[in-house]
PDB file of N, CA and C in Angstrom:
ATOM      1  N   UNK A   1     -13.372  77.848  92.579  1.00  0.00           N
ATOM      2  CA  UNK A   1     -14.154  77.306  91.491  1.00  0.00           C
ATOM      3  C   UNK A   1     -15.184  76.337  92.090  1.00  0.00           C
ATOM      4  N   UNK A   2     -16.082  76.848  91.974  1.00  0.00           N
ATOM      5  CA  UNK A   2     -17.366  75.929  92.334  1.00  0.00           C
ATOM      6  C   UNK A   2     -16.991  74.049  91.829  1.00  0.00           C
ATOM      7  N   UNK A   3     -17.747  73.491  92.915  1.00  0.00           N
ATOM      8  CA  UNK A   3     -17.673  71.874  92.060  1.00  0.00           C
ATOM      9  C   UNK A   3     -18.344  71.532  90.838  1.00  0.00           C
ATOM     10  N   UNK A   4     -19.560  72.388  90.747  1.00  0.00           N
ATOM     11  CA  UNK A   4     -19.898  71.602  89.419  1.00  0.00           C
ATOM     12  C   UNK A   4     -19.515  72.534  88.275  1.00  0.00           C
ATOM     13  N   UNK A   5     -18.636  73.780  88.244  1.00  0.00           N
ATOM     14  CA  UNK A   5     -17.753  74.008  87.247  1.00  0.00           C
ATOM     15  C   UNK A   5     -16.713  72.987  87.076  1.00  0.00           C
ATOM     16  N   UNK A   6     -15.902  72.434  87.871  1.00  0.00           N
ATOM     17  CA  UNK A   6     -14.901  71.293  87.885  1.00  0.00           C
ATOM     18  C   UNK A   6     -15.831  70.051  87.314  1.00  0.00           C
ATOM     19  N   UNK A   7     -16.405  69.868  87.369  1.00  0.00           N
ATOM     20  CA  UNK A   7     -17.109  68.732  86.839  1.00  0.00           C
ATOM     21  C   UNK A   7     -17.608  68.526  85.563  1.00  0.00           C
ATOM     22  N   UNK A   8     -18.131  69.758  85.269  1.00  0.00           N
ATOM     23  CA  UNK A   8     -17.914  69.514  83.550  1.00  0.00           C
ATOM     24  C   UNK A   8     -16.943  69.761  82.941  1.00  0.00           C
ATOM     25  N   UNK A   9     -15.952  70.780  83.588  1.00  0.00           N
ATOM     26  CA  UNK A   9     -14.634  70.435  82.765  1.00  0.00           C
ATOM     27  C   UNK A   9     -14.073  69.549  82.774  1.00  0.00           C
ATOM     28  N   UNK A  10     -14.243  68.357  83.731  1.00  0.00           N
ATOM     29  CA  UNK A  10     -13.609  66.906  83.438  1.00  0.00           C
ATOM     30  C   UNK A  10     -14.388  65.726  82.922  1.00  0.00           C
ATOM     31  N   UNK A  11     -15.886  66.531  82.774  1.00  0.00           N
ATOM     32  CA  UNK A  11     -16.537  65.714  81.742  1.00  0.00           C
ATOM     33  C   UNK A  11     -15.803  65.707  80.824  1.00  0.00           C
ATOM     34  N   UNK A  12     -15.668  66.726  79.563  1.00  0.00           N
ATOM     35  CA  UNK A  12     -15.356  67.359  78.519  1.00  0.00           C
ATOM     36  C   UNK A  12     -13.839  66.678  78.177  1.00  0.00           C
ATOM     37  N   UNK A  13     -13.078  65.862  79.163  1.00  0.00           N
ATOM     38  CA  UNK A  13     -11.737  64.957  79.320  1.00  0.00           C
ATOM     39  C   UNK A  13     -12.279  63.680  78.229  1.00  0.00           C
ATOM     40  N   UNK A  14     -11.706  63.166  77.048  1.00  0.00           N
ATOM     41  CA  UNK A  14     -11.637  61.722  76.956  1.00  0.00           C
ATOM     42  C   UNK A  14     -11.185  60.691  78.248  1.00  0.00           C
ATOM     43  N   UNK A  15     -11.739  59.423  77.773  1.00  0.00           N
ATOM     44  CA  UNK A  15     -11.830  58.592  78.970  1.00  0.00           C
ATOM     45  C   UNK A  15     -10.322  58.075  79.476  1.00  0.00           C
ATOM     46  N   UNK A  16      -9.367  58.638  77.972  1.00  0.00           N
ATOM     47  CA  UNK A  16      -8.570  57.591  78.250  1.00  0.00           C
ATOM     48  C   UNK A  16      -7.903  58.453  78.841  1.00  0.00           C
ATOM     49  N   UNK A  17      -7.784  59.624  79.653  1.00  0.00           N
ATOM     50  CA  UNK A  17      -7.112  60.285  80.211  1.00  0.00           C
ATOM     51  C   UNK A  17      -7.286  60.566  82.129  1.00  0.00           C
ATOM     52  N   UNK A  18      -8.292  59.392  82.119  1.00  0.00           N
ATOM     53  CA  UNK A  18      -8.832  59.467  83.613  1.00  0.00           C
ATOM     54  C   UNK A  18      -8.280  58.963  84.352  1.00  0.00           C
ATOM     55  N   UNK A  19      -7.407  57.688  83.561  1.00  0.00           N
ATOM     56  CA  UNK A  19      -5.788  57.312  84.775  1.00  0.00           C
ATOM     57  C   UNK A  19      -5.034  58.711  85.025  1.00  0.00           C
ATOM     58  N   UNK A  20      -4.771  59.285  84.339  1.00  0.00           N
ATOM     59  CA  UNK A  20      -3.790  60.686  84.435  1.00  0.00           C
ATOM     60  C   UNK A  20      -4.420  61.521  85.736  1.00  0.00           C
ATOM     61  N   UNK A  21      -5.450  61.670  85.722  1.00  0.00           N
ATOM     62  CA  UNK A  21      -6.317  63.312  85.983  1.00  0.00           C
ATOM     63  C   UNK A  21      -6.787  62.147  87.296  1.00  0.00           C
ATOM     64  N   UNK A  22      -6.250  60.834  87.873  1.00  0.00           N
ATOM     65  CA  UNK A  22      -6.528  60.248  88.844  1.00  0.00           C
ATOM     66  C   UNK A  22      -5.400  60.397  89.841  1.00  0.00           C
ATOM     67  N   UNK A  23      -4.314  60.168  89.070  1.00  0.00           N
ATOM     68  CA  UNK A  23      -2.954  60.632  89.388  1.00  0.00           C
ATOM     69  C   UNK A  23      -2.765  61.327  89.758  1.00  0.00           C
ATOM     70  N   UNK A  24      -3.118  62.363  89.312  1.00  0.00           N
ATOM     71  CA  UNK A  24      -3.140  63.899  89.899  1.00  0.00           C
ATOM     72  C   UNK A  24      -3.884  64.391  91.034  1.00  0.00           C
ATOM     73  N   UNK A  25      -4.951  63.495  91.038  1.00  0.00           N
ATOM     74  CA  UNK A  25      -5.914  64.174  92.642  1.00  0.00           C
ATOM     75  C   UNK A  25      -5.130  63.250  93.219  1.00  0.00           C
ATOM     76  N   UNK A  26      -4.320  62.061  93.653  1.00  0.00           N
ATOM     77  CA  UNK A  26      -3.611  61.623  94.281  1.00  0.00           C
ATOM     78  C   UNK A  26      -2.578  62.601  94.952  1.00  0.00           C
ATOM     79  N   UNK A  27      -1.853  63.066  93.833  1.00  0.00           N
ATOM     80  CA  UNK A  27      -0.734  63.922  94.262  1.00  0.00           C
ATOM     81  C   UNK A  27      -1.280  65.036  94.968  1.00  0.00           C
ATOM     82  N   UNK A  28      -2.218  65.842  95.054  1.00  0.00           N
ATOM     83  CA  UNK A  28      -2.974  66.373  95.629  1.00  0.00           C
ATOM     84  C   UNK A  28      -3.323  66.452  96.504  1.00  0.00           C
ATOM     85  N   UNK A  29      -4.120  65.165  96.972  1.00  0.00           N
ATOM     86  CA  UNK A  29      -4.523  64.504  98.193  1.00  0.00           C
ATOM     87  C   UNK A  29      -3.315  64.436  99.416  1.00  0.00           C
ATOM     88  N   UNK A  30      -1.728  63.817  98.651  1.00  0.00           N
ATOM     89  CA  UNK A  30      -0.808  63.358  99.604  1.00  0.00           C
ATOM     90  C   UNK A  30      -0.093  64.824  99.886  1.00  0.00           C
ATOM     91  N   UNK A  31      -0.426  66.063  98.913  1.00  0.00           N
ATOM     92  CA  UNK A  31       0.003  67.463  99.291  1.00  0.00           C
ATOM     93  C   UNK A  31      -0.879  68.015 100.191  1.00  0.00           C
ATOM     94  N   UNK A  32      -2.064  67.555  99.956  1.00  0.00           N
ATOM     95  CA  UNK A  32      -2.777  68.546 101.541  1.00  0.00           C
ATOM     96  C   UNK A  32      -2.423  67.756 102.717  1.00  0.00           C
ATOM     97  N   UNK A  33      -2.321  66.126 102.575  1.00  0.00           N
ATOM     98  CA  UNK A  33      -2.057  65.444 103.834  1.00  0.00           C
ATOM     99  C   UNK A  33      -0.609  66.086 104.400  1.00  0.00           C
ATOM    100  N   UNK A  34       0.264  66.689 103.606  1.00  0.00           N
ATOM    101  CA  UNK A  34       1.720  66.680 104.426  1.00  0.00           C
ATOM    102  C   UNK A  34       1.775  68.144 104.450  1.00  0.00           C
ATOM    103  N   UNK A  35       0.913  69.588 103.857  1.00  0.00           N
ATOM    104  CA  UNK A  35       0.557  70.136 104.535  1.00  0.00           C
ATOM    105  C   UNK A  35      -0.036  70.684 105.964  1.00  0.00           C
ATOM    106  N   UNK A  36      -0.965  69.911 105.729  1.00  0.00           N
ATOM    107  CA  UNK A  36      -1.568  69.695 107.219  1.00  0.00           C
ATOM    108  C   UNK A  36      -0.949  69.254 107.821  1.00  0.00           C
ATOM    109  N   UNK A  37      -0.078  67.967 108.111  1.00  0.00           N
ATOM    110  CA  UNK A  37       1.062  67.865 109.346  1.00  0.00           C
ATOM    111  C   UNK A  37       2.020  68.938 109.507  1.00  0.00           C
ATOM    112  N   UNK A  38       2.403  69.600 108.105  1.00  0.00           N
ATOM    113  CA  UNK A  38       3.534  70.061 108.274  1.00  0.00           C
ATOM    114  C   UNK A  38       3.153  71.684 107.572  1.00  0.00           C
ATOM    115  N   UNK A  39       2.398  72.691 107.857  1.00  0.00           N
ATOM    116  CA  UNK A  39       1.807  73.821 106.818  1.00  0.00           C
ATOM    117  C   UNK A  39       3.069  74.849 106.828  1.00  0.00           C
ATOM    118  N   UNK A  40       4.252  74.792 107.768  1.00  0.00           N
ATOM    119  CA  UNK A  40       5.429  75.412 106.780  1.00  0.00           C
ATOM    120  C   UNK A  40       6.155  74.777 106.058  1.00  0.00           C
ATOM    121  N   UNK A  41       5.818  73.447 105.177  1.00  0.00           N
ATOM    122  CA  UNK A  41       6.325  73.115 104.723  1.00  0.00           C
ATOM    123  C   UNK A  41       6.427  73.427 103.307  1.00  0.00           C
ATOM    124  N   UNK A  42       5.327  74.214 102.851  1.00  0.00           N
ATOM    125  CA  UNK A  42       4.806  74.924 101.117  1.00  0.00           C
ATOM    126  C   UNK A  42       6.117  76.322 101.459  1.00  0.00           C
ATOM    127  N   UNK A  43       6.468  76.753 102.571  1.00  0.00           N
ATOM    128  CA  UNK A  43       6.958  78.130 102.825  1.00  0.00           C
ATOM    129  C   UNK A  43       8.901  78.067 103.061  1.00  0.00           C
ATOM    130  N   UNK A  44       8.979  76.477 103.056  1.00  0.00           N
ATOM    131  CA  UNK A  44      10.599  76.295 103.297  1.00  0.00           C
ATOM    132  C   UNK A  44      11.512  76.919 102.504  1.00  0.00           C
ATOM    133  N   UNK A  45      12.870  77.719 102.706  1.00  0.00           N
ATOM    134  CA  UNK A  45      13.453  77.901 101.932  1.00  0.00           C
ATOM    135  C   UNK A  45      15.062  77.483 101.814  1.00  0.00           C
ATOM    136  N   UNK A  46      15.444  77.506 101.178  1.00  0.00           N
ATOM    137  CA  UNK A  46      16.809  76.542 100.523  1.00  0.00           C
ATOM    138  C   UNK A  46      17.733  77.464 101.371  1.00  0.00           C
ATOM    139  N   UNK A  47      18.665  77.073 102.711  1.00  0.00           N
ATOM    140  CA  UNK A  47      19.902  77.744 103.103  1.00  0.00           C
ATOM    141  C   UNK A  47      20.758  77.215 102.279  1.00  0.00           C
ATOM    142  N   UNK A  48      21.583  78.349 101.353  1.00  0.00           N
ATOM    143  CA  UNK A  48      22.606  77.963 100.957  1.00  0.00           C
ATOM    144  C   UNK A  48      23.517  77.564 102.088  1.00  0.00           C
ATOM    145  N   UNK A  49      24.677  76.731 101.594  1.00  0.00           N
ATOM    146  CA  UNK A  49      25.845  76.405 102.374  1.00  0.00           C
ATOM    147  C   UNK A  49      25.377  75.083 103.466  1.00  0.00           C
ATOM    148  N   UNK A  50      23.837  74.660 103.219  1.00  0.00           N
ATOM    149  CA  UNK A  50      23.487  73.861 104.754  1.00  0.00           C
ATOM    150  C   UNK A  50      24.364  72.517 103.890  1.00  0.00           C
ATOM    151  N   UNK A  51      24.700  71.834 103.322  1.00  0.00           N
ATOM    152  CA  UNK A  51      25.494  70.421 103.382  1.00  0.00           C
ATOM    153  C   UNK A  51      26.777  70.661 102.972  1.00  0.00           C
ATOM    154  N   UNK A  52      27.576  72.204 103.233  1.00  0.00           N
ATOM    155  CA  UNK A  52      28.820  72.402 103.542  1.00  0.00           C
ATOM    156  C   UNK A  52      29.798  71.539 104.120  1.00  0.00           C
ATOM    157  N   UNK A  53      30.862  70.837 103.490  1.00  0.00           N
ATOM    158  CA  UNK A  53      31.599  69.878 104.327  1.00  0.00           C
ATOM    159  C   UNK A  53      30.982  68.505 104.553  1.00  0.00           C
ATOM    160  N   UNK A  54      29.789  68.194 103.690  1.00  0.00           N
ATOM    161  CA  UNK A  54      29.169  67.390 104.136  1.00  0.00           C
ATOM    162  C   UNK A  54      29.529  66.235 102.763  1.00  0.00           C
ATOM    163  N   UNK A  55      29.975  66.764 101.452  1.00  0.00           N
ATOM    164  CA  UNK A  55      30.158  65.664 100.656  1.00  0.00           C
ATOM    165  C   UNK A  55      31.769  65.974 100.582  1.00  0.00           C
ATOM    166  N   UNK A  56      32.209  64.389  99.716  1.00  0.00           N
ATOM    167  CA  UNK A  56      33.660  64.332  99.879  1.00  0.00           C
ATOM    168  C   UNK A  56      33.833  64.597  98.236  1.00  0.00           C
ATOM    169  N   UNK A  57      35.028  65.083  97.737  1.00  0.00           N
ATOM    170  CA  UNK A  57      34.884  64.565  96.631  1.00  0.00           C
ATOM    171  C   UNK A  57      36.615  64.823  96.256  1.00  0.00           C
ATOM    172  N   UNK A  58      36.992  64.381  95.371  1.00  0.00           N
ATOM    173  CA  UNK A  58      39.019  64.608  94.933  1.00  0.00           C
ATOM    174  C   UNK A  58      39.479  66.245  94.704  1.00  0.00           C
ATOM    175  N   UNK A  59      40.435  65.978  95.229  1.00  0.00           N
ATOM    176  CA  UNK A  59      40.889  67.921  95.321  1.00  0.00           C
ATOM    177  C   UNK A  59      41.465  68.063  93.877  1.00  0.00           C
ATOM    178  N   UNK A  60      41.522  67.037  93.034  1.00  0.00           N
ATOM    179  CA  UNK A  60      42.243  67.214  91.446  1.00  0.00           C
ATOM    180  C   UNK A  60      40.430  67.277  90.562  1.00  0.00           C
ATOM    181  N   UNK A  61      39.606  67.364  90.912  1.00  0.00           N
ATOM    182  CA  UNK A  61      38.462  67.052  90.466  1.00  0.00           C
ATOM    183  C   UNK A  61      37.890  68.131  89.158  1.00  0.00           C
ATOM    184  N   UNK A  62      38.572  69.621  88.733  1.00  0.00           N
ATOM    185  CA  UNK A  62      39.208  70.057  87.734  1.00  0.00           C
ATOM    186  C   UNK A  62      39.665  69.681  86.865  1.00  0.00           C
ATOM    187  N   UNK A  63      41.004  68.740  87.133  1.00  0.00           N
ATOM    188  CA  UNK A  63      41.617  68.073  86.960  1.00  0.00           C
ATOM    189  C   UNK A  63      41.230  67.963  85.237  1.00  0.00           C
ATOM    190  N   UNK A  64      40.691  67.195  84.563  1.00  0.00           N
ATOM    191  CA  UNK A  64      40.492  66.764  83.360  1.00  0.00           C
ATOM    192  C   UNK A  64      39.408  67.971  82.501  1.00  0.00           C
ATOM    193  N   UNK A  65      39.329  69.066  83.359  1.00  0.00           N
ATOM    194  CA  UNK A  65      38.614  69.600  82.724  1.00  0.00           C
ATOM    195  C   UNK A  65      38.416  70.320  81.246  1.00  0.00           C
ATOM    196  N   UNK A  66      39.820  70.644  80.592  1.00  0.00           N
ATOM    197  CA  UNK A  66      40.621  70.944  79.344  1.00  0.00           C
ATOM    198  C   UNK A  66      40.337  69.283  78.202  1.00  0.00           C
ATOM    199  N   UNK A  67      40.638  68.273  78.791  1.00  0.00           N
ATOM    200  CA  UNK A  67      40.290  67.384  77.878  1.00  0.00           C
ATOM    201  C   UNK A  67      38.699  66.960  77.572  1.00  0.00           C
ATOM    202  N   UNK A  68      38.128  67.299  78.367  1.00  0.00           N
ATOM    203  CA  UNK A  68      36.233  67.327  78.531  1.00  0.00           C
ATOM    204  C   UNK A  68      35.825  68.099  77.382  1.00  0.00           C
ATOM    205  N   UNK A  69      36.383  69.190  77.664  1.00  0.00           N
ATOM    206  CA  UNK A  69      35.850  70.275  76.848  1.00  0.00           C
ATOM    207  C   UNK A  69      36.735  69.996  75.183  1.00  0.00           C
ATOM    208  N   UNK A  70      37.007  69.516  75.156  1.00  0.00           N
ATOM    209  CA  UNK A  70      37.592  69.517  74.045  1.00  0.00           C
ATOM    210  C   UNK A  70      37.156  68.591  73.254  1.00  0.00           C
ATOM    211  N   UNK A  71      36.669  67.052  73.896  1.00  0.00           N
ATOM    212  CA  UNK A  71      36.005  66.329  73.154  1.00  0.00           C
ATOM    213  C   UNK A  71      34.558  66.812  73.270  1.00  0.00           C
ATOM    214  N   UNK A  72      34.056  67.442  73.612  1.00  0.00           N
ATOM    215  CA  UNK A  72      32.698  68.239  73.898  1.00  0.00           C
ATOM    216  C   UNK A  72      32.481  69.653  73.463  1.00  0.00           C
ATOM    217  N   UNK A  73      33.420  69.933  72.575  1.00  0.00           N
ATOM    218  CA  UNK A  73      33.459  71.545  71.877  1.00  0.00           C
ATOM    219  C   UNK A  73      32.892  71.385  70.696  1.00  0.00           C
ATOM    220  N   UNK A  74      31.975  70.041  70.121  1.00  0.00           N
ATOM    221  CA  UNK A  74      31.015  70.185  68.685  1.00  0.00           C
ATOM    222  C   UNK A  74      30.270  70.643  69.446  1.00  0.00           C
ATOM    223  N   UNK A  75      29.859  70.116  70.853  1.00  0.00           N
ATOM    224  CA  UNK A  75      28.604  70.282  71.028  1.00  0.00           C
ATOM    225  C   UNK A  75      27.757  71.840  71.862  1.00  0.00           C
ATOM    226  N   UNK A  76      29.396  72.577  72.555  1.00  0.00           N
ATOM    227  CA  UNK A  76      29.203  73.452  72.610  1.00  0.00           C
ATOM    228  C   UNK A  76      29.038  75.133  72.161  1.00  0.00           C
TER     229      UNK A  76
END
């Protein structure tokens, strides 16, 4: 998109929305910066199993699951 198509479409913005649409070329800005250090970083993908063993949590942790649901069965 050409710049001065972008430019009148953010003419055409009320003013009070130019904190927002400032915000946003921010977020922007700090996405091409950590692109560019890092350009497989848009391409990463999620290994299941990578924090395997890595959190702790109670082996009864089931445990209450019958009384949960039961005070929570209006809502389900």
């Amino acid at each position: 998109m050409p710049l001065a198509v972008l430019q009148q479409k953010l003419e055409t913005f009320p003013e009070e929305y130019f904190e927002e649409i400032e915000t946003f070329f921010d977020f922007l800005s700090y996405k091409v910066s950590v692109l560019s250090v890092n350009p497989q970083a848009s391409g990463q993908k999620i290994i299941p199993g990578l924090a395997e063993g890595k959190w702790k949590y109670p082996k009864d942790i089931n445990a209450f699951d019958d009384e949960i649901e039961k005070e929570f069965e209006g809502y389900l």
